[in-house]
C-alpha atoms as a PDB file:
ATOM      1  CA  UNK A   1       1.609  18.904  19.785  1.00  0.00           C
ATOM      2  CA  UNK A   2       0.873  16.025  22.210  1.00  0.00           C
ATOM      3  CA  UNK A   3       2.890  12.972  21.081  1.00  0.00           C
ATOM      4  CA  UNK A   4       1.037   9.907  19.646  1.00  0.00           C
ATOM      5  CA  UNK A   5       0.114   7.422  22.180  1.00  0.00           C
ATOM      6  CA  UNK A   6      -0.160   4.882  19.027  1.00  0.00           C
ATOM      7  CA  UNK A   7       2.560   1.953  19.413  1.00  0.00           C
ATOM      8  CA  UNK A   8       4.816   1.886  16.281  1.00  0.00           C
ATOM      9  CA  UNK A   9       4.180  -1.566  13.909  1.00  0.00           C
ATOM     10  CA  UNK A  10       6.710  -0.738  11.043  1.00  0.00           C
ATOM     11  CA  UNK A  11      10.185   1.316  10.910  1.00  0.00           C
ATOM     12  CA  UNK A  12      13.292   1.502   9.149  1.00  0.00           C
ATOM     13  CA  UNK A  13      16.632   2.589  10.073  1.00  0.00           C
ATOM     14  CA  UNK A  14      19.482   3.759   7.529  1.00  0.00           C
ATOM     15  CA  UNK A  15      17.371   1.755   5.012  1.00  0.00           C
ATOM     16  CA  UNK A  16      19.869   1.160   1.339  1.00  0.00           C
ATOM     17  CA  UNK A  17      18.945  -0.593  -1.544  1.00  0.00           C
ATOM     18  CA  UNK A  18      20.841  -0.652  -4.987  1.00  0.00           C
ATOM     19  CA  UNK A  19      20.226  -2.826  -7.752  1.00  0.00           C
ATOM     20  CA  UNK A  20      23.314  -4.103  -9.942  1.00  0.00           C
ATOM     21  CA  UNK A  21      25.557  -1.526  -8.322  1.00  0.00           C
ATOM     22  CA  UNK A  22      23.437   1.370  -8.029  1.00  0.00           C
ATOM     23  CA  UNK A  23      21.923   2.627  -5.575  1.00  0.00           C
ATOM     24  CA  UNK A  24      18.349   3.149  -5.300  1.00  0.00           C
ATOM     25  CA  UNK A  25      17.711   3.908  -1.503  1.00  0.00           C
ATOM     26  CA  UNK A  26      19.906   6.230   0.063  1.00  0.00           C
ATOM     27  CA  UNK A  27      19.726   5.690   3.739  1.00  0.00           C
ATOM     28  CA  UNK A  28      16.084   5.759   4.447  1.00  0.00           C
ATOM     29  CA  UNK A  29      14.507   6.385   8.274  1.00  0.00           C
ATOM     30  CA  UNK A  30      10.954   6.355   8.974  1.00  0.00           C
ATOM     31  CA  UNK A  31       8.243   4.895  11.952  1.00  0.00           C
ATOM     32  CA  UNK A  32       4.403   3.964  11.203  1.00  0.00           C
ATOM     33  CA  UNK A  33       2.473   3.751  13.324  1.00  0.00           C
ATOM     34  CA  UNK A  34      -0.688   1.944  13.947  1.00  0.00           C
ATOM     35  CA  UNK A  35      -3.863   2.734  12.408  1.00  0.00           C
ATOM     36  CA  UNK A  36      -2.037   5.031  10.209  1.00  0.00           C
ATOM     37  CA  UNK A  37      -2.895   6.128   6.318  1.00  0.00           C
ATOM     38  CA  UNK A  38       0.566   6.972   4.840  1.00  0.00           C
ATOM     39  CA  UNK A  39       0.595   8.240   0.852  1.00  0.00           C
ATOM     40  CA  UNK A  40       3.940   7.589  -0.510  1.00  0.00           C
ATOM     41  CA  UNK A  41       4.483   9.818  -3.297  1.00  0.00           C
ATOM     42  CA  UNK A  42       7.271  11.157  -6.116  1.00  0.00           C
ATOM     43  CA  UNK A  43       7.884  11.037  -9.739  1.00  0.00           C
ATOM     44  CA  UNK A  44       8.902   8.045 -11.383  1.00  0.00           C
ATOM     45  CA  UNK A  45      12.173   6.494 -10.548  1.00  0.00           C
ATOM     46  CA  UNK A  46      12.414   7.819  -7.007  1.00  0.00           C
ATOM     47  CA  UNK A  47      12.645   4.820  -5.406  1.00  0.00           C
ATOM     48  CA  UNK A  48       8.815   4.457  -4.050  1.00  0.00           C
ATOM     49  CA  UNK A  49       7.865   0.954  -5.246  1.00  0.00           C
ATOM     50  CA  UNK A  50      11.405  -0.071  -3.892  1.00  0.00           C
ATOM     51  CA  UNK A  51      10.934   1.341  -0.256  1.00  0.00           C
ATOM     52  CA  UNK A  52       7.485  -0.593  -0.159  1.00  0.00           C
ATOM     53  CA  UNK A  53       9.106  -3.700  -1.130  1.00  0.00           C
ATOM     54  CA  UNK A  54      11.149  -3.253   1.361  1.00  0.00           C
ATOM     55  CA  UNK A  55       8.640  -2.514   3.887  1.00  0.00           C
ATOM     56  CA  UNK A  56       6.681  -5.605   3.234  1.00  0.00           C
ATOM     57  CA  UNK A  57       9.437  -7.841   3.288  1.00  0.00           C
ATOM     58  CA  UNK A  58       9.581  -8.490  -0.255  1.00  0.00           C
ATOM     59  CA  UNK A  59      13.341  -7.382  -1.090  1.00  0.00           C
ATOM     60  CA  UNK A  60      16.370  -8.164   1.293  1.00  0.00           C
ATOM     61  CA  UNK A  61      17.027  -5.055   2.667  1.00  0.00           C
ATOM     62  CA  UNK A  62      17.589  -5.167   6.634  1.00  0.00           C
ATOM     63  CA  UNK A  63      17.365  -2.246   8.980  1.00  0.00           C
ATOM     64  CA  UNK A  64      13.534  -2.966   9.195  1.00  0.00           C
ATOM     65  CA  UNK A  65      11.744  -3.857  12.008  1.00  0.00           C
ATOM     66  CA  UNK A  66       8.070  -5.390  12.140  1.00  0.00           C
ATOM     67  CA  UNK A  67       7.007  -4.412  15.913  1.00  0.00           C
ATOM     68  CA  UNK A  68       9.957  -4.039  16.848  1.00  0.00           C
ATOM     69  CA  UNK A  69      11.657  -7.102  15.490  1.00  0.00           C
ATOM     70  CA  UNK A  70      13.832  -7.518  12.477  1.00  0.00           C
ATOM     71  CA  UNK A  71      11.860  -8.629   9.425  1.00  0.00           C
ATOM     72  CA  UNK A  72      14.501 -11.549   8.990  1.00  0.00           C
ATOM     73  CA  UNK A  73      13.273 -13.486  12.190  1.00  0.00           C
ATOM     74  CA  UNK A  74      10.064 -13.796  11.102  1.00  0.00           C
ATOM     75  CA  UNK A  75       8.751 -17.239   9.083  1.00  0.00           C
ATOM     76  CA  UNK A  76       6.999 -16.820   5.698  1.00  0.00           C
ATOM     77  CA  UNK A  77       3.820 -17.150   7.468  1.00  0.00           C
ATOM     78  CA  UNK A  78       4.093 -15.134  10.655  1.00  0.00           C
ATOM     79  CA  UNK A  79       5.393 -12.145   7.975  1.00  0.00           C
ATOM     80  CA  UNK A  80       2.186 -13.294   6.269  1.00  0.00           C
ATOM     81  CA  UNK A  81      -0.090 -13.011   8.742  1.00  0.00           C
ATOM     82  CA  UNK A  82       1.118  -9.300   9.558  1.00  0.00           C
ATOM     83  CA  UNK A  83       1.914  -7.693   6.438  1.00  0.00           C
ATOM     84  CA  UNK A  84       0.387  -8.317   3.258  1.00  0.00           C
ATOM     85  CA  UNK A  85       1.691  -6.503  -0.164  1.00  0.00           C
ATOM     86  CA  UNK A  86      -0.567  -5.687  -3.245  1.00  0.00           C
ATOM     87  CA  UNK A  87       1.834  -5.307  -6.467  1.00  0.00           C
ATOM     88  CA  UNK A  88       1.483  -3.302  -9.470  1.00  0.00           C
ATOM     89  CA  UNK A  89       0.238  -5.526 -11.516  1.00  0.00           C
ATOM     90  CA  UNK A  90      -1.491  -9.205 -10.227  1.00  0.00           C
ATOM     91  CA  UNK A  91      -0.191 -11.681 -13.012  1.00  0.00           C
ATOM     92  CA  UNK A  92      -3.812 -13.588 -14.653  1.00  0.00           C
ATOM     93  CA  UNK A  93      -3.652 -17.397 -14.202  1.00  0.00           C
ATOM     94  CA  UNK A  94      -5.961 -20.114 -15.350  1.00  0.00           C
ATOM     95  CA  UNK A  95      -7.301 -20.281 -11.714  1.00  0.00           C
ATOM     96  CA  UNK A  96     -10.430 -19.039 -11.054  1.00  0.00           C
ATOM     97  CA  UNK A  97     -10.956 -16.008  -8.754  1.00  0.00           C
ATOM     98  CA  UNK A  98     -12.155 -17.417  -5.732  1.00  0.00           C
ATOM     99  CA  UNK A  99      -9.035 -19.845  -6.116  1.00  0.00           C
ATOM    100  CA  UNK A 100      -6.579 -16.766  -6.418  1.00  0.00           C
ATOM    101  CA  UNK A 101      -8.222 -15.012  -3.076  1.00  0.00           C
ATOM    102  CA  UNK A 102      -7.956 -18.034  -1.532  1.00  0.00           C
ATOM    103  CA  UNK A 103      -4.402 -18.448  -2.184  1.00  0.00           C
ATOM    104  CA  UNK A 104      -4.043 -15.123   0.866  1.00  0.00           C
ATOM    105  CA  UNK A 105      -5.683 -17.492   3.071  1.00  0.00           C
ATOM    106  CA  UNK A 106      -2.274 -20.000   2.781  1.00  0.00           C
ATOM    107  CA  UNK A 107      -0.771 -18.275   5.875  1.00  0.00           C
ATOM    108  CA  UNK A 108      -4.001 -19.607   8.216  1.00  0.00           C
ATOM    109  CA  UNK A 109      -4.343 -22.492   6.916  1.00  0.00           C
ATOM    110  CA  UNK A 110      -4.260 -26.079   8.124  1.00  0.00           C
ATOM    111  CA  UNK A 111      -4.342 -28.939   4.948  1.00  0.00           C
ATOM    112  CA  UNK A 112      -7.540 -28.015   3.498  1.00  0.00           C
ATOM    113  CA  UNK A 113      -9.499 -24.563   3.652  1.00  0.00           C
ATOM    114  CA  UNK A 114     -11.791 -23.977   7.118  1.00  0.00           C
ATOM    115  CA  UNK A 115     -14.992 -22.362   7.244  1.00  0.00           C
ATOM    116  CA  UNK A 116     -13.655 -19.595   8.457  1.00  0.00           C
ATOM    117  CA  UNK A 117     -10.929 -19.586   5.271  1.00  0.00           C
ATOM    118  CA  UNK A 118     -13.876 -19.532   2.914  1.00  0.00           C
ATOM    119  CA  UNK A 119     -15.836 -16.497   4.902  1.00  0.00           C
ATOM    120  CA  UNK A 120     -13.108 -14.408   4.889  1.00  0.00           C
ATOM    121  CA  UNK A 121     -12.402 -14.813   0.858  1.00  0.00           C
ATOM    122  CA  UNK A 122     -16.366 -14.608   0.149  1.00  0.00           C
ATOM    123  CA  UNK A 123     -15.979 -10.961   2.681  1.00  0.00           C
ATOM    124  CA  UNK A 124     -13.026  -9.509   0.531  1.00  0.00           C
ATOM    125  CA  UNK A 125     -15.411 -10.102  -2.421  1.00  0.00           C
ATOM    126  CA  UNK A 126     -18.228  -8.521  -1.094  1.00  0.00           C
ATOM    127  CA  UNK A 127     -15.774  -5.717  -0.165  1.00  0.00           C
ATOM    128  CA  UNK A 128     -14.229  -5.350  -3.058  1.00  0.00           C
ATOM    129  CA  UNK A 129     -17.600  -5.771  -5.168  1.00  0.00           C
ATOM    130  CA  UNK A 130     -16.377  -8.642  -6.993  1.00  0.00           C
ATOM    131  CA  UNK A 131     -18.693 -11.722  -6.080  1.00  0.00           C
ATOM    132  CA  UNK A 132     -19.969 -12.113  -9.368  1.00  0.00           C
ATOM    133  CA  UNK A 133     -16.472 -12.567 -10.617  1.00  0.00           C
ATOM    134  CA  UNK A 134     -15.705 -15.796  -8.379  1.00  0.00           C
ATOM    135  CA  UNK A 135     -15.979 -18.465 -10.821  1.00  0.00           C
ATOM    136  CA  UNK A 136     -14.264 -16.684 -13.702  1.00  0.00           C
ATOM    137  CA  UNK A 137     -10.717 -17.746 -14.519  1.00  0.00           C
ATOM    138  CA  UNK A 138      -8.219 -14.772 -13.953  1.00  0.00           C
ATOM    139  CA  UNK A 139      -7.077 -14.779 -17.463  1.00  0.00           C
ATOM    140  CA  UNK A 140     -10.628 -13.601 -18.458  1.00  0.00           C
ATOM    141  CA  UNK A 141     -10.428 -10.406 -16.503  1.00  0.00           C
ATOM    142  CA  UNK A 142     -10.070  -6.968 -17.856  1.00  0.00           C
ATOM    143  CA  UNK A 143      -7.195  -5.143 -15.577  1.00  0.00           C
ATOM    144  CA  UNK A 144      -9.226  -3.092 -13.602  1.00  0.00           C
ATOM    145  CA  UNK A 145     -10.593  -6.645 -12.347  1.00  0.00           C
ATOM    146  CA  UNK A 146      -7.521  -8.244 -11.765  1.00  0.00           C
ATOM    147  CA  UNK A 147      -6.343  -5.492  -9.739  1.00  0.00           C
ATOM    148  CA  UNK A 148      -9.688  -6.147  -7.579  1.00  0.00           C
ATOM    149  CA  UNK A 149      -8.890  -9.679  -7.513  1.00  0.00           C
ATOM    150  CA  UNK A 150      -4.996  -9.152  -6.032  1.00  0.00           C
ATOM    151  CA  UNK A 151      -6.767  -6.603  -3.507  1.00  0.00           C
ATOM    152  CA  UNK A 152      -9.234  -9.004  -2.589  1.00  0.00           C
ATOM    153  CA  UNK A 153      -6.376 -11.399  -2.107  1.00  0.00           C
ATOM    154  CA  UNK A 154      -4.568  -9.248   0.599  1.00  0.00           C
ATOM    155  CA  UNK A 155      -7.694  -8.612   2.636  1.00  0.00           C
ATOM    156  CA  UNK A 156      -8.152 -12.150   2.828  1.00  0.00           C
ATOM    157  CA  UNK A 157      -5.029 -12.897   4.633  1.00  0.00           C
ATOM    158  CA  UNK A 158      -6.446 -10.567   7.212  1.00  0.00           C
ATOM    159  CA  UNK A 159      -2.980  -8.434   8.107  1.00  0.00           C
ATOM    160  CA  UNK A 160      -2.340  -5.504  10.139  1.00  0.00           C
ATOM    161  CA  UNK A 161      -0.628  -4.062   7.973  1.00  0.00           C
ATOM    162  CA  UNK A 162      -1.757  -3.505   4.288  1.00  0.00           C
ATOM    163  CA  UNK A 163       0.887  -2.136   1.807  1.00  0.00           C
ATOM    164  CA  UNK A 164      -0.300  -1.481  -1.995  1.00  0.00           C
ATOM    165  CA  UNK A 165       2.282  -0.462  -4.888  1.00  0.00           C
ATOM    166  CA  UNK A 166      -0.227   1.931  -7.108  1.00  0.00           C
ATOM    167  CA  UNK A 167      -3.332   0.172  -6.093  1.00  0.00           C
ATOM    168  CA  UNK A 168      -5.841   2.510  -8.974  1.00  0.00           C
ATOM    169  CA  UNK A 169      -3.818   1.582 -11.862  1.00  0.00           C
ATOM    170  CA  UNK A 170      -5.981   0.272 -14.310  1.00  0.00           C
ATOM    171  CA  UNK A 171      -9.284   1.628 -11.910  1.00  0.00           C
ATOM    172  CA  UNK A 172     -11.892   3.674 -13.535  1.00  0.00           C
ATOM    173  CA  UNK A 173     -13.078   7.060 -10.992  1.00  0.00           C
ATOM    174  CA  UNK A 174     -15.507   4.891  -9.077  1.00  0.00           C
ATOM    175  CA  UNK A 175     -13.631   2.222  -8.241  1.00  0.00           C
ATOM    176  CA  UNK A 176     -10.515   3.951  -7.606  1.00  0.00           C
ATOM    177  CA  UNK A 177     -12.561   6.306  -4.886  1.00  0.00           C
ATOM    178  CA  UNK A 178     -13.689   2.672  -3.592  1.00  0.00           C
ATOM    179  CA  UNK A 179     -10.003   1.274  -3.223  1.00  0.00           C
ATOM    180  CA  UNK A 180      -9.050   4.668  -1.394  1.00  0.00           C
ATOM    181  CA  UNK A 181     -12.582   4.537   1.275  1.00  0.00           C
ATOM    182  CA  UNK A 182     -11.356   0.667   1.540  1.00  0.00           C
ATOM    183  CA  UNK A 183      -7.713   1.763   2.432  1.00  0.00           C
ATOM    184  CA  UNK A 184      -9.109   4.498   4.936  1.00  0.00           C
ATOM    185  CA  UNK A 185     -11.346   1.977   6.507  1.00  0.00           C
ATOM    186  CA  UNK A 186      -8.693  -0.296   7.023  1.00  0.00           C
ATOM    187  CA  UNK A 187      -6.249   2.361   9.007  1.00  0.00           C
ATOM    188  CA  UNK A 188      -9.626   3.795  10.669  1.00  0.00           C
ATOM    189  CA  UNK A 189     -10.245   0.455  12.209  1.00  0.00           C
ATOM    190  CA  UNK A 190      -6.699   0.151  13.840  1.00  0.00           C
ATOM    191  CA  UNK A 191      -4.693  -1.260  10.655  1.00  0.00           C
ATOM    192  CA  UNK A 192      -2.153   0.351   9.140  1.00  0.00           C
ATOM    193  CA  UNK A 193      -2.276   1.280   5.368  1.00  0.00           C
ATOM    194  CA  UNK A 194       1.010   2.441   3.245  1.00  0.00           C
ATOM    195  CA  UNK A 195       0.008   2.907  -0.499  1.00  0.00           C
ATOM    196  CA  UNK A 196       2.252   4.227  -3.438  1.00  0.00           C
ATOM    197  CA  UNK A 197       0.371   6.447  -5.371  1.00  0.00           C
ATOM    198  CA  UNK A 198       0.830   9.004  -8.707  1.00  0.00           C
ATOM    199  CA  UNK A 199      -2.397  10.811  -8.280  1.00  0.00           C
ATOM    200  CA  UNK A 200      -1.193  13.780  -5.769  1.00  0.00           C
ATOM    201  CA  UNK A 201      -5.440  14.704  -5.734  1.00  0.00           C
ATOM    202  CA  UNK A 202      -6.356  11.338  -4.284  1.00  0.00           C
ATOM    203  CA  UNK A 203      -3.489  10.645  -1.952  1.00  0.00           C
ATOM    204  CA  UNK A 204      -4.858  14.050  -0.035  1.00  0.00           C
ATOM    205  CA  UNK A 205      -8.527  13.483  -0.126  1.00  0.00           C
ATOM    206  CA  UNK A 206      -7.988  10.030   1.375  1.00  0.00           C
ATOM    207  CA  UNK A 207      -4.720   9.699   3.421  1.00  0.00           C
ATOM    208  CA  UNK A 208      -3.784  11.334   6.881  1.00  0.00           C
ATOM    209  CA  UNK A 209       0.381  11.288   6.267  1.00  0.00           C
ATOM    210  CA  UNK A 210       2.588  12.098   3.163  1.00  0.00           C
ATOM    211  CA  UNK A 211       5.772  10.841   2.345  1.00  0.00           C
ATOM    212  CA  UNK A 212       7.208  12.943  -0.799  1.00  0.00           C
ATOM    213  CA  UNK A 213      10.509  10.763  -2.269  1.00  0.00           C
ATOM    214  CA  UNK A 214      12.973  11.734  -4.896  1.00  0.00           C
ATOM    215  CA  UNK A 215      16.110  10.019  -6.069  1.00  0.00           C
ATOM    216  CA  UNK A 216      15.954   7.277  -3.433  1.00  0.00           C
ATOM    217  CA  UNK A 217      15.372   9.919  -0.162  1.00  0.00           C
ATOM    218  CA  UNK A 218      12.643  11.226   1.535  1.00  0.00           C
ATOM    219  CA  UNK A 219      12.346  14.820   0.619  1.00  0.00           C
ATOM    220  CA  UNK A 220       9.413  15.691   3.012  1.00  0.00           C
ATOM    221  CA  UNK A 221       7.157  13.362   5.680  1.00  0.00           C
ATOM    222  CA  UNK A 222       4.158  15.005   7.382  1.00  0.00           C
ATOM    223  CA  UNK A 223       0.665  16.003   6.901  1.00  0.00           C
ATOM    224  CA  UNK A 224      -1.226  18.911   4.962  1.00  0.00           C
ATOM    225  CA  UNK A 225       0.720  20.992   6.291  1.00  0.00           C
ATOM    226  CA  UNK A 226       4.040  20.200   4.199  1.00  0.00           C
ATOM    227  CA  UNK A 227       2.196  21.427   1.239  1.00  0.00           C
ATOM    228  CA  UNK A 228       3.305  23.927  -0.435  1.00  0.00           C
ATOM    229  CA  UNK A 229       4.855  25.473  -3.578  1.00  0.00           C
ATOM    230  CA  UNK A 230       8.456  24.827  -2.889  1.00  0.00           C
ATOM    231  CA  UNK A 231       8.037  21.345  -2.466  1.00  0.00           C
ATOM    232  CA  UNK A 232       6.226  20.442  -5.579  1.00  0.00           C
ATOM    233  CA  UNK A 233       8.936  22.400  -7.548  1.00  0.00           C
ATOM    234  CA  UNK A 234      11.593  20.114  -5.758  1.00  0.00           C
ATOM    235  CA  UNK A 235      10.256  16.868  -5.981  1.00  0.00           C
ATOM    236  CA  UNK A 236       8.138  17.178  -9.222  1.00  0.00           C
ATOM    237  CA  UNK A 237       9.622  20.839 -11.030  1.00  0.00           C
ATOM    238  CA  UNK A 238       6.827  21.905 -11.325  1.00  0.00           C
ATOM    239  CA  UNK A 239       4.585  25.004 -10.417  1.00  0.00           C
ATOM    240  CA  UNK A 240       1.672  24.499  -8.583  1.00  0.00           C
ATOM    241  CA  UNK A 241      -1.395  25.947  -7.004  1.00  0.00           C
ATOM    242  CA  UNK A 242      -2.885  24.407  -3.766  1.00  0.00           C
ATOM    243  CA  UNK A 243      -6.062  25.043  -2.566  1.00  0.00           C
ATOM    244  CA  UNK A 244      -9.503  23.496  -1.494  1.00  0.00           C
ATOM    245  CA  UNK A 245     -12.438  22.261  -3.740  1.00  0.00           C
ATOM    246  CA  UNK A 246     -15.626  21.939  -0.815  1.00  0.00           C
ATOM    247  CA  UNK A 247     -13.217  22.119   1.812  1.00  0.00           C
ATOM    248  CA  UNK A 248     -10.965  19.057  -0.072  1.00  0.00           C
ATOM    249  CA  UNK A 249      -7.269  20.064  -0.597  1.00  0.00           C
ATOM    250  CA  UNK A 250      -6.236  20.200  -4.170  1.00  0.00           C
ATOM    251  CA  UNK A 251      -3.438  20.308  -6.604  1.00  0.00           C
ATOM    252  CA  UNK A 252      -3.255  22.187  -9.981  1.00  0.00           C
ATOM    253  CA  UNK A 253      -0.407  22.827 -12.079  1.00  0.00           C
ATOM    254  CA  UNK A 254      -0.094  26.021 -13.406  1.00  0.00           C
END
């Protein structure tokens, strides 16, 4: 296979994290590359929100680079401008939406919101199909709408890198199809996209890359092709059949 010309924008080397004494990340290596669509997947407890945490900068980890320089050399708002980092849950506020979207704008800004600050929150709106929501306080949103609203958020502060912790919880079908087209735009058009996901069916109609985790390691990294039997009993134990529903791969325990 003819290497990938793509330059690498994220990687970490050796990458440990423990939390009161216990370890949570057990030496962790990986490179992403640019414009890619990784699925990071494994039961619960394997360490996946933790990696992504690290990823984006959130926890003090080292051993990870941002284009090839250490996370901890960049200010709040260069890492800001480069990564941005969706959380489980966005916490409701007495703000009103367009407020909260704003707020991803805070890395661009100068002392008061440009024109070009208040385009790019009324475009993750529109994206996100949430317009209609602007002038509603966040506390008045069911969770499927706040989850919009912390999406909407990270678009806004217009990264190149877009990293979501379990971005469909609280999503009804439609809308979690819509996240998943958003997050495959977003890698299609030269970003890079690295969402933690429980829904096995999803992560492989949408993403390009899978990275399986269990207790804290990375069990398997690849494409469809890692799929198989084996894997599912090791990471999940449990028996599986994988095949294709109109020529989409699919998962079915059996």
């Amino acid at each position: 296979m003819k290497p990938s010309s793509k330059k690498t924008v994220l990687s970490a080397r050796n990458l440990r994290f423990s939390y009161n004494g216990s370890e949570v990340l057990g030496g962790i290596s990986l490179d992403v590359k640019e414009g890619e669509f990784v699925a990071v997947l494994g039961p619960n407890g394997a360490g996946k929100s933790t990696l992504v945490k690290c990823l984006a900068g959130i926890l003090n980890c080292g051993g990870v680079e941002a284009s090839g320089r250490p996370l901890r050399e960049y200010s709040r708002d260069e890492l800001a401008r480069l990564i941005a980092y969706v959380p489980q849950r966005t916490e409701p506020g007495f703000m009103t939406v367009f407020d909260t979207v704003l707020l991803g704008r805070r890395p661009h800004m100068g002392l008061r919101p440009s024109k070009r600050d208040i385009e790019a929150v009324r475009a993750a709106l529109r994206t996100l199909g949430i317009e209609n929501l602007a002038a509603k306080t966040t506390n008045r949103l069911s969770g499927g709408e706040l989850q919009k609203v912390g999406i909407a958020r990270a678009l806004a502060q217009e990264p190149r890198i877009l990293i979501m912790d379990e971005p469909t919880n609280n999503l009804d079908i439609r809308s979690q199809l819509e996240v998943m087209r958003l997050a495959r735009t977003f890698s299609s058009e030269g970003g890079t996209a690295i969402v933690v996901m429980h829904d096995v069916n999803l992560a492989l109609r949408f993403a390009k890359r899978f990275i399986f985790m269990k207790k804290g390691m990375i069990v398997a990294d690849g494409g469809l092709e890692i799929l198989d039997g084996g894997l599912f009993r090791e990471v999940y134990g449990v028996d599986v059949e994988i095949g294709e529903i109109r020529g989409i791969p699919a998962v079915v325990p059996i």
